[in-house]
C-alpha atoms as a PDB file:
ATOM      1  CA  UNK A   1      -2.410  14.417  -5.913  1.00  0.00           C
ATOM      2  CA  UNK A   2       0.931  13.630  -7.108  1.00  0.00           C
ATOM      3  CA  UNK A   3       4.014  12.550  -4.141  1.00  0.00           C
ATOM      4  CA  UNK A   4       3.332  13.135  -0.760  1.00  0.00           C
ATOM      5  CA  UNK A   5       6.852  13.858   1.568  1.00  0.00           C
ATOM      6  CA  UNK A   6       6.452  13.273   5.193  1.00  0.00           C
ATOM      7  CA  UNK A   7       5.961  16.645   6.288  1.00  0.00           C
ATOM      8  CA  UNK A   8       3.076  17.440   4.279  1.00  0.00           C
ATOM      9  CA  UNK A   9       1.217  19.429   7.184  1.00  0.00           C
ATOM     10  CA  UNK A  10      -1.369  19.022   7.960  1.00  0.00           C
ATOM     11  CA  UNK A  11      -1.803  15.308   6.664  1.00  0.00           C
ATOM     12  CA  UNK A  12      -5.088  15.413   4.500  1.00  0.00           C
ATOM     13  CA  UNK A  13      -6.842  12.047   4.914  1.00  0.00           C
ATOM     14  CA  UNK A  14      -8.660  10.987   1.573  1.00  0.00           C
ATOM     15  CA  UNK A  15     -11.481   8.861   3.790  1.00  0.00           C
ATOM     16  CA  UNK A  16     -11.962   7.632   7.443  1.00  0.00           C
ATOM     17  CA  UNK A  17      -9.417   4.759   7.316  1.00  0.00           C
ATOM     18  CA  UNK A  18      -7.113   7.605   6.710  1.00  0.00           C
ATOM     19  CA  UNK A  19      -8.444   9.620   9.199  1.00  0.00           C
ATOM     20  CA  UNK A  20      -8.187   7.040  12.135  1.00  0.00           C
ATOM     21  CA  UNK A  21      -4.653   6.662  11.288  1.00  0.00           C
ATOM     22  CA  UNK A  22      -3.724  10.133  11.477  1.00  0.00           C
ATOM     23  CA  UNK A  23      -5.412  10.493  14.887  1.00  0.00           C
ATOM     24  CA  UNK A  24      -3.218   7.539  15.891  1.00  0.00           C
ATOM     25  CA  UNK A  25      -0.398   9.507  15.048  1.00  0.00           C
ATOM     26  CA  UNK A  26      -1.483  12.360  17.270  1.00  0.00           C
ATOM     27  CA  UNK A  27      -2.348   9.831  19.888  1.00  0.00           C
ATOM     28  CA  UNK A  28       1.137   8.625  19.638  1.00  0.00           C
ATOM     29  CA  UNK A  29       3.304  11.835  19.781  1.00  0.00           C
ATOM     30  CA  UNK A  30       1.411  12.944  22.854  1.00  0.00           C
ATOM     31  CA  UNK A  31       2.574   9.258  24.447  1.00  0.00           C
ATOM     32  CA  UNK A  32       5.723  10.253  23.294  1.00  0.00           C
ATOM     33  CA  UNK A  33       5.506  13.985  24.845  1.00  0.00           C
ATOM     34  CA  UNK A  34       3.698  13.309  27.951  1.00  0.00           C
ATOM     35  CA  UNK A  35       5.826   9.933  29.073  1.00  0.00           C
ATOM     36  CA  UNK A  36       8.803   9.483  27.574  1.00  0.00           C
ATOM     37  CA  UNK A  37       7.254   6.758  25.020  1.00  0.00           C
ATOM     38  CA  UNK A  38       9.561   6.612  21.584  1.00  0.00           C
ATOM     39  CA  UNK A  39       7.139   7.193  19.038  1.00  0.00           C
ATOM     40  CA  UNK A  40       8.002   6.350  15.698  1.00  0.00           C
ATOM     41  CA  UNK A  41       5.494   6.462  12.572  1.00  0.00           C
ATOM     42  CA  UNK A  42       5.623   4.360   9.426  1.00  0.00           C
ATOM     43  CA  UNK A  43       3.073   5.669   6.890  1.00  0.00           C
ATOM     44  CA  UNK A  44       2.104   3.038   4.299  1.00  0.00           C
ATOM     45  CA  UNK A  45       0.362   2.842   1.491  1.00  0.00           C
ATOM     46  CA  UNK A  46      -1.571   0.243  -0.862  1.00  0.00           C
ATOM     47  CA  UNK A  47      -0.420  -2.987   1.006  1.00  0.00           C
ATOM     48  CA  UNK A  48      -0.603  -6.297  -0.925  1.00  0.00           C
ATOM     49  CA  UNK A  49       0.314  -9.505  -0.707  1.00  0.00           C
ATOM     50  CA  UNK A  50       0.498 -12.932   1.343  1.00  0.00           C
ATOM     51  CA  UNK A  51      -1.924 -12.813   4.613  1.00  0.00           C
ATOM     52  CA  UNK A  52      -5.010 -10.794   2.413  1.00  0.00           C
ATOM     53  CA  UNK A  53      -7.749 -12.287   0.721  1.00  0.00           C
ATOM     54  CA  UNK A  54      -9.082  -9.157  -1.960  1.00  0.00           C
ATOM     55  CA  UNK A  55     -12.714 -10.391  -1.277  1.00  0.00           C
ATOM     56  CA  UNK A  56     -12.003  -9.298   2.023  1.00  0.00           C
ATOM     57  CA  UNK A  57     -11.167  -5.616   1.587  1.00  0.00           C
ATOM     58  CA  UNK A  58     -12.544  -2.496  -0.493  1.00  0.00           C
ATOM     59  CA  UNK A  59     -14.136  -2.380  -3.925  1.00  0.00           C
ATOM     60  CA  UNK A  60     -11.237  -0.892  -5.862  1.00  0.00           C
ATOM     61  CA  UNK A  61      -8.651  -3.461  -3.278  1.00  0.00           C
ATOM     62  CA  UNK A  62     -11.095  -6.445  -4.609  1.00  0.00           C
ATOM     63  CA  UNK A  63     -11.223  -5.320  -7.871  1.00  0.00           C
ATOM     64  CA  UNK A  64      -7.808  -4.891  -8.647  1.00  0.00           C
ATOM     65  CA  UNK A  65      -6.384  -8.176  -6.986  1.00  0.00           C
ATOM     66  CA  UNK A  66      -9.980  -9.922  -7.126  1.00  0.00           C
ATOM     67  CA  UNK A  67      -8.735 -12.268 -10.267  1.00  0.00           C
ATOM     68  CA  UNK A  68      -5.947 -13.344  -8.109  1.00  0.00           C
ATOM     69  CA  UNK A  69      -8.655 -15.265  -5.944  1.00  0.00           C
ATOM     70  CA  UNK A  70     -10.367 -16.285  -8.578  1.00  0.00           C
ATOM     71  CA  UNK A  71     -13.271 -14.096  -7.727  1.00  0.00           C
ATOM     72  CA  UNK A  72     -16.387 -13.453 -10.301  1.00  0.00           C
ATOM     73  CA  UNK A  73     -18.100 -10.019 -11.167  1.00  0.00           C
ATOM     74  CA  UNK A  74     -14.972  -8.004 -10.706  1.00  0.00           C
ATOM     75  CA  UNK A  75     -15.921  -4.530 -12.140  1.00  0.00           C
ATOM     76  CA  UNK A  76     -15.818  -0.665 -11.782  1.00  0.00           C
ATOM     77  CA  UNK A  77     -17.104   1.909 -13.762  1.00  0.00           C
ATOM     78  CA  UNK A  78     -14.186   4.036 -13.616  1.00  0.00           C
ATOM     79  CA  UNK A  79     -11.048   3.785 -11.952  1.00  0.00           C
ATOM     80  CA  UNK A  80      -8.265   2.123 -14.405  1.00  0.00           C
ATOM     81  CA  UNK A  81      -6.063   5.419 -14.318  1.00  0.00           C
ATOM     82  CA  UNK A  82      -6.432   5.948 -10.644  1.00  0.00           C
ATOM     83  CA  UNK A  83      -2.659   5.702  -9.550  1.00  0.00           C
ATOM     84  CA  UNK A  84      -1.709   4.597  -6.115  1.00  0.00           C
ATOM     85  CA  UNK A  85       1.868   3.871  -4.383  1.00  0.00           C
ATOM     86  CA  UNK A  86       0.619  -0.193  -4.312  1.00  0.00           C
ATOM     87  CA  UNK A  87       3.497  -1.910  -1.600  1.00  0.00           C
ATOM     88  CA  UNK A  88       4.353  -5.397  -1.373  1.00  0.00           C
ATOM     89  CA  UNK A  89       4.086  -6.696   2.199  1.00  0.00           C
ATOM     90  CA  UNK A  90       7.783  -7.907   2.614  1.00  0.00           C
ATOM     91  CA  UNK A  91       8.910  -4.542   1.452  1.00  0.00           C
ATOM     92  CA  UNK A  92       6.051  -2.996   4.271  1.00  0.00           C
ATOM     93  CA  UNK A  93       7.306  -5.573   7.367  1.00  0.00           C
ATOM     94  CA  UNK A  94      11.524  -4.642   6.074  1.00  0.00           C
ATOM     95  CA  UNK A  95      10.681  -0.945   6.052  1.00  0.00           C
ATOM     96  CA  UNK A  96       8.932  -1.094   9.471  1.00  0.00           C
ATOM     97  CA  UNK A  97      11.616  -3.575  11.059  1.00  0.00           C
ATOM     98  CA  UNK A  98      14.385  -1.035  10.100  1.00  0.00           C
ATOM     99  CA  UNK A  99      12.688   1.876  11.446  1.00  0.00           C
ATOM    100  CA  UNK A 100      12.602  -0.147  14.679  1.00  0.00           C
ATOM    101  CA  UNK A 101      15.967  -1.075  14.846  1.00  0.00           C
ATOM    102  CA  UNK A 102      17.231   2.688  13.831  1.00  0.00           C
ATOM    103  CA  UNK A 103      18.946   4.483  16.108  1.00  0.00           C
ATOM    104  CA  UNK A 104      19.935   8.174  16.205  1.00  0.00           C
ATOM    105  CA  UNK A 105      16.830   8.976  13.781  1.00  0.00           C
ATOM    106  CA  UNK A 106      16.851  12.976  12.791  1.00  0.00           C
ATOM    107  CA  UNK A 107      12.921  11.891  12.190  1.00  0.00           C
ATOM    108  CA  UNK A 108      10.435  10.258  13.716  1.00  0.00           C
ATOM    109  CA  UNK A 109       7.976  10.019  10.677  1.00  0.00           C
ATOM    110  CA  UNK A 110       8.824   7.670   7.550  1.00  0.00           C
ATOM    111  CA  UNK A 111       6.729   7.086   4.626  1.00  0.00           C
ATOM    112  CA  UNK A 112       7.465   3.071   3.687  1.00  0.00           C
ATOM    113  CA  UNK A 113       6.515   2.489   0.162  1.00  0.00           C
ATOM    114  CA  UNK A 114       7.524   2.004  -3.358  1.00  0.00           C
ATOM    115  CA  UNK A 115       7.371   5.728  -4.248  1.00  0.00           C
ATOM    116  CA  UNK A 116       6.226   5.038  -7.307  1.00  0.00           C
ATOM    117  CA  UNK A 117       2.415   5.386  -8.771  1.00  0.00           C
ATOM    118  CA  UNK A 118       1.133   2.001 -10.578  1.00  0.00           C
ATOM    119  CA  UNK A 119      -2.352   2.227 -12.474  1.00  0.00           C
ATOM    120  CA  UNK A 120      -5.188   0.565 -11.071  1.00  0.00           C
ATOM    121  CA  UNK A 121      -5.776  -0.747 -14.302  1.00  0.00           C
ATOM    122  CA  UNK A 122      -2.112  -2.142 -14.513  1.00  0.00           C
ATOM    123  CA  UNK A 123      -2.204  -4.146 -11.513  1.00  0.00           C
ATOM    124  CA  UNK A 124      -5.397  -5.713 -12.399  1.00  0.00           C
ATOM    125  CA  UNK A 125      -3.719  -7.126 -15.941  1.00  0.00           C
ATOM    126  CA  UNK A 126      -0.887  -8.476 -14.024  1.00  0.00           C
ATOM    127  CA  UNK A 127      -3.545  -9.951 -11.334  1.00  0.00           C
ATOM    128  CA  UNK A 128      -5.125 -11.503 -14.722  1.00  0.00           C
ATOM    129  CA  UNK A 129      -1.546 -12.476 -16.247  1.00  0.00           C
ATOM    130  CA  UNK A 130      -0.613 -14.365 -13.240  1.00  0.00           C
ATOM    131  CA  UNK A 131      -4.094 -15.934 -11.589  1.00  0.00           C
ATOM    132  CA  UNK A 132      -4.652 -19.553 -11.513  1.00  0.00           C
ATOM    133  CA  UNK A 133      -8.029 -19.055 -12.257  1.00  0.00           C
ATOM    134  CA  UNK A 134      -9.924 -18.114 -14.926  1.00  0.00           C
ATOM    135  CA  UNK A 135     -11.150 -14.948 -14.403  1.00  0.00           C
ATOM    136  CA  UNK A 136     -12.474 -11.427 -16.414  1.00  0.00           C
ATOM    137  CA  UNK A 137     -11.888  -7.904 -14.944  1.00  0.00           C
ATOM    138  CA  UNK A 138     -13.822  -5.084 -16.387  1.00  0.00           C
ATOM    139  CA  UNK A 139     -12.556  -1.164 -15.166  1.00  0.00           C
ATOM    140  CA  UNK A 140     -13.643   1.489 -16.885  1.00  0.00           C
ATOM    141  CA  UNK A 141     -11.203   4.753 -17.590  1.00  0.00           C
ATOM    142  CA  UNK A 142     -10.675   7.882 -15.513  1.00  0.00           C
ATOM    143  CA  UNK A 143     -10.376   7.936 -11.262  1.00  0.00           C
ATOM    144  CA  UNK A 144     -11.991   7.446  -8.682  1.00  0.00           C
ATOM    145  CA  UNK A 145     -10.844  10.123  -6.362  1.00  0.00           C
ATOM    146  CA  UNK A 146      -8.544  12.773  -5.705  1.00  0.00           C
ATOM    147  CA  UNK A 147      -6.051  11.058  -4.166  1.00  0.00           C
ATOM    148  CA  UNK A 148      -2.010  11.244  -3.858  1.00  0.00           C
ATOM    149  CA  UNK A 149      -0.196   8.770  -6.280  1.00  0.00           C
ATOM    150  CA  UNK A 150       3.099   7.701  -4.341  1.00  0.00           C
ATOM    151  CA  UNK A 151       4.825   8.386  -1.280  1.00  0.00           C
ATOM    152  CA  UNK A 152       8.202  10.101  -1.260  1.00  0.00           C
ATOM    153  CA  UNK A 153      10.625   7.493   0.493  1.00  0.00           C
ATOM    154  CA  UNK A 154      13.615   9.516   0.429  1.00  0.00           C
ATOM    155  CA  UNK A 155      13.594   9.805   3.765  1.00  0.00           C
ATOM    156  CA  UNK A 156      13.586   6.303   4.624  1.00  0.00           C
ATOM    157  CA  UNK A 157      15.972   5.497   1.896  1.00  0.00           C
ATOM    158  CA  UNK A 158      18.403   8.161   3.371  1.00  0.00           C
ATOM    159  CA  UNK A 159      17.818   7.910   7.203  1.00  0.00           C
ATOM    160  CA  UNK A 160      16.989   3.747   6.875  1.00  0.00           C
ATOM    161  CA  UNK A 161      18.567   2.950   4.051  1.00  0.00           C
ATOM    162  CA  UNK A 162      15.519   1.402   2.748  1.00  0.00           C
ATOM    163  CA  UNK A 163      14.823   0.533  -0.403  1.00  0.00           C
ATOM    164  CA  UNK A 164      11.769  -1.495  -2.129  1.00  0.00           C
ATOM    165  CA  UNK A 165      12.739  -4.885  -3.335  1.00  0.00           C
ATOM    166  CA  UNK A 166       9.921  -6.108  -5.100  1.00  0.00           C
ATOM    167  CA  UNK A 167       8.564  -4.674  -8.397  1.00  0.00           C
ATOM    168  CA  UNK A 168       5.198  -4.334  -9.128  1.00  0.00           C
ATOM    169  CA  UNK A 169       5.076  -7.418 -11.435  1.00  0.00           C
ATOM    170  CA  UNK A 170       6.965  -9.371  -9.178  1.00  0.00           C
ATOM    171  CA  UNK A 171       5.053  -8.621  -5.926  1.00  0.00           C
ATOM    172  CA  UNK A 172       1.643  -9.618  -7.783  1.00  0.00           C
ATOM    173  CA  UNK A 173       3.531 -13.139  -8.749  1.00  0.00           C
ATOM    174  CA  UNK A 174       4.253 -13.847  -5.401  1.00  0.00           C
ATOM    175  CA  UNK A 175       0.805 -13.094  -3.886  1.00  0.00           C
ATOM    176  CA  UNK A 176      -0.962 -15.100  -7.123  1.00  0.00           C
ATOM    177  CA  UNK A 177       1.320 -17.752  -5.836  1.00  0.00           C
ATOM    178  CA  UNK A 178       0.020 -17.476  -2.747  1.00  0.00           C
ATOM    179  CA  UNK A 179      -3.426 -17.319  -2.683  1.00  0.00           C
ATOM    180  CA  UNK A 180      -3.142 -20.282  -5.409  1.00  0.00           C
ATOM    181  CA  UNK A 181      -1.522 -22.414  -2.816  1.00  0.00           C
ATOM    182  CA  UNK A 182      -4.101 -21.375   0.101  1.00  0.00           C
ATOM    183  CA  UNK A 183      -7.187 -21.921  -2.179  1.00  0.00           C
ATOM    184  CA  UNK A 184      -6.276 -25.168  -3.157  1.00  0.00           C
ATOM    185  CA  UNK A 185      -5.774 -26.367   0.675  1.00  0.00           C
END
């Protein structure tokens, strides 16, 4: 719960998603130790935006950006307060593009995010507020799981100079945008 910093050892995956990243990580850093490879690591966290479809991703995913698509039944029994770090996907390819293009890095792991918690329950309003379809979303109080909220970017922000530019409201504009435009093709 709460911010996670990049040297939260060791990293505590909520699920196996989580858990296949991590192991990339330690796939990585022995690249990086056994041949010379430079091994940098980006952890994100709740991407959204143009290039996913929500029907196309988990439960609470398709549920909180479902109305954007215009999809029906869209649902949970609990989950509103569950907070999560959500990322637009422009601030995601920046962050990652910088990291790339650093040089003389005093780190090699960078959390790219907002670094701020948004509600479950909030981002499915502004999905509502800004679909072109007509569409109801039911989510019941309370979370789903233990989970951390946000990401501490001051790393990135320091080392990078990175720095989100897309609020919540904004980013869910843009991708409501966008899926309106690909659904009417």
């Amino acid at each position: 719960d709460g911010v996670v910093s990049e040297d939260r050892n060791p990293p505590n995956p909520a699920d196996l998603y989580g858990a296949t990243k991590v192991s990339c990580e330690y796939l990585g850093r022995q690249y990086e130790s056994n041949f010379g490879l430079d091994f940098r690591i980006c952890r994100l966290y709740f991407v959204y935006g143009p290039g996913k479809f929500p029907s196309r991703f988990i439960n609470l995913y398709k549920v909180a950006f479902g109305a954007l698509e215009g999809l029906k039944g869209l649902s949970l029994e609990k989950g509103a307060d569950q907070k999560l770090d959500f990322t637009y996907v422009e601030d995601v390819a920046r962050g990652v593009v910088m990291l790339y293009k650093a040089t003389d890095l005093k780190h090699k792991i960078f959390n790219i995010a907002t670094g701020v918690g948004n509600s479950v329950g909030k981002v499915a309003e502004l999905a509502q507020k800004y679909t072109h379809f007509p569409v109801e979303v039911e989510i019941g109080p309370g979370r789903i799981i233990p989970r951390s909220e946000a990401l501490d970017i001051s790393r990135a922000m320091e080392e990078l100079g990175y720095r989100p530019n897309y609020s919540l409201e904004e980013g869910v504009k843009l991708y409501a945008d966008w899926l309106g435009r690909m659904l009417k093709r």
